[in-house]
Protein backbone atom coordinates (compact mmCIF):
# COMPACT_ATOMS: atom_id res chain seq x y z
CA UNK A 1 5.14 -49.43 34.33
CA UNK A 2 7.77 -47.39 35.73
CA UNK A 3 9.76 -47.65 32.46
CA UNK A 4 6.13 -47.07 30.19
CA UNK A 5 5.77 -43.25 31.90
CA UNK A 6 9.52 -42.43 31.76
CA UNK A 7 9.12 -43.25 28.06
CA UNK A 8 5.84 -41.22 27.56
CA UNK A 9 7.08 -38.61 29.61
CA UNK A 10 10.33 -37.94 27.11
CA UNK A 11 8.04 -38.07 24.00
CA UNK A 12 6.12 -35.77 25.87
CA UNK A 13 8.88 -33.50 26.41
CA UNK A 14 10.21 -34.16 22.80
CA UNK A 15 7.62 -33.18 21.09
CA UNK A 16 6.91 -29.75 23.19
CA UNK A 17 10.53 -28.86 22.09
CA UNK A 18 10.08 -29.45 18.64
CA UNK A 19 6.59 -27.52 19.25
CA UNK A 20 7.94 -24.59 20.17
CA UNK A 21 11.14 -24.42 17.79
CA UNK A 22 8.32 -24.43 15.20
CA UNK A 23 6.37 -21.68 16.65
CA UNK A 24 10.20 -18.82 16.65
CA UNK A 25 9.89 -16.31 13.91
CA UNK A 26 6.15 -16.80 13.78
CA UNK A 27 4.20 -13.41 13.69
CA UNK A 28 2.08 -13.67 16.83
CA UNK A 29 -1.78 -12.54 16.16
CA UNK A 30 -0.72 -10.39 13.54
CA UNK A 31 0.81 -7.74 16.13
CA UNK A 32 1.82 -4.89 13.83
CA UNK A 33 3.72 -1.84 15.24
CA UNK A 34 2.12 1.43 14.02
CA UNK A 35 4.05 4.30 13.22
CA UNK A 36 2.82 7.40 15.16
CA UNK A 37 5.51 10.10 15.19
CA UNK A 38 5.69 10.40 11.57
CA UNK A 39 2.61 11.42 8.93
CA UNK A 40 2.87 11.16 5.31
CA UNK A 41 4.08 14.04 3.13
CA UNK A 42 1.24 16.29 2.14
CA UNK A 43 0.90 15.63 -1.73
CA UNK A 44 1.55 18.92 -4.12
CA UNK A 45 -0.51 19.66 -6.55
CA UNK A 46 0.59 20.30 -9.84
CA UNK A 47 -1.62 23.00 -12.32
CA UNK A 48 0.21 23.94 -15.29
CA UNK A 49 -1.07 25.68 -18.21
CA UNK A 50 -1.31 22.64 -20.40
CA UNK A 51 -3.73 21.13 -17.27
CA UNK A 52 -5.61 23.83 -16.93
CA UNK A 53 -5.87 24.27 -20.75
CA UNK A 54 -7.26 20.44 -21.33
CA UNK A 55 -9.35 20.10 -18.41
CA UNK A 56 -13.24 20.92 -18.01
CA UNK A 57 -14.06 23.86 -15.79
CA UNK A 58 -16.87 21.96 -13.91
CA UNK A 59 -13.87 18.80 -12.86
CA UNK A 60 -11.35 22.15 -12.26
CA UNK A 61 -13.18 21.98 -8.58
CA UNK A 62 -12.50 18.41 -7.57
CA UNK A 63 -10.48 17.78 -4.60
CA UNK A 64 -7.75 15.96 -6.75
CA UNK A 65 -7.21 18.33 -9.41
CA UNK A 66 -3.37 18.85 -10.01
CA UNK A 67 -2.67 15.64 -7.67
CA UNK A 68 -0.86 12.75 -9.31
CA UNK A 69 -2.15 9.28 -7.66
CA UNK A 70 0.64 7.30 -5.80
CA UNK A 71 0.59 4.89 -8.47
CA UNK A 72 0.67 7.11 -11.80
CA UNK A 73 2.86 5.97 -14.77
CA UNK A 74 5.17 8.34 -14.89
CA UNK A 75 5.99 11.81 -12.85
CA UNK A 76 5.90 14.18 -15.62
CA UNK A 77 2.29 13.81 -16.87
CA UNK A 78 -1.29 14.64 -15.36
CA UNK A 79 -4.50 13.14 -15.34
CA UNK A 80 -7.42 14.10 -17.37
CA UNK A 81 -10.19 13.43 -15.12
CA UNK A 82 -13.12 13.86 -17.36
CA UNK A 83 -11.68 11.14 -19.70
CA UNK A 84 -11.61 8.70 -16.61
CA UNK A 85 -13.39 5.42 -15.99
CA UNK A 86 -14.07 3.32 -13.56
CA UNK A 87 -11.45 0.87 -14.42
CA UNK A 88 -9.29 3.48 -16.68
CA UNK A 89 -7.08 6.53 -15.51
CA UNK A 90 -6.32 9.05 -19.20
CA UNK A 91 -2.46 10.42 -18.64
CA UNK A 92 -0.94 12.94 -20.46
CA UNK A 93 2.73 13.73 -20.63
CA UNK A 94 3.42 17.71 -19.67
CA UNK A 95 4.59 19.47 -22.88
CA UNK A 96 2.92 17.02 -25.21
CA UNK A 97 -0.36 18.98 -26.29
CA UNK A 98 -2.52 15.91 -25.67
């Protein structure tokens, strides 16, 4: 009997080792650190002559007029709002006359 517990006892003991090797590295509950010292950089809008010539005057008073999304093609273009969709973004590249 004596031998029977001294063996369940090390399997026992085994097996919580290996149990909590397997649990290092793991992110626990999701804990995410949030950033609260820094904010993100106030976007610039952009409202060139070309924009202003393209665009509708009733989309001219839109919160995002001149504002390139985050995730725009390219850096050196602007949106045409009035040609959007709901699955579709219109670009233009600046100096390109449409």
């Amino acid at each position: 009997m004596k031998n029977f517990l001294s063996l369940l006892m090390f399997t026992f003991l085994t097996l919580l080792i290996i149990d909590l090797k397997a649990q290092k590295g793991v992110d626990v509950a999701g804990v995410k650190e949030y950033n609260f010292t820094t904010s993100l950089p106030t976007p610039v809008r952009q409202i060139s002559a070309n924009l202003l010539d393209q665009m509708d005057d009733k989309y001219k008073a839109l919160p995002e007029f001149g504002l390139l999304p985050y995730d725009a093609p390219c850096k050196d273009c602007y949106e045409i709002i009035d040609k959007r969709t709901s699955n579709t973004r219109y670009y233009v590249k600046e100096n390109s006359n449409g």
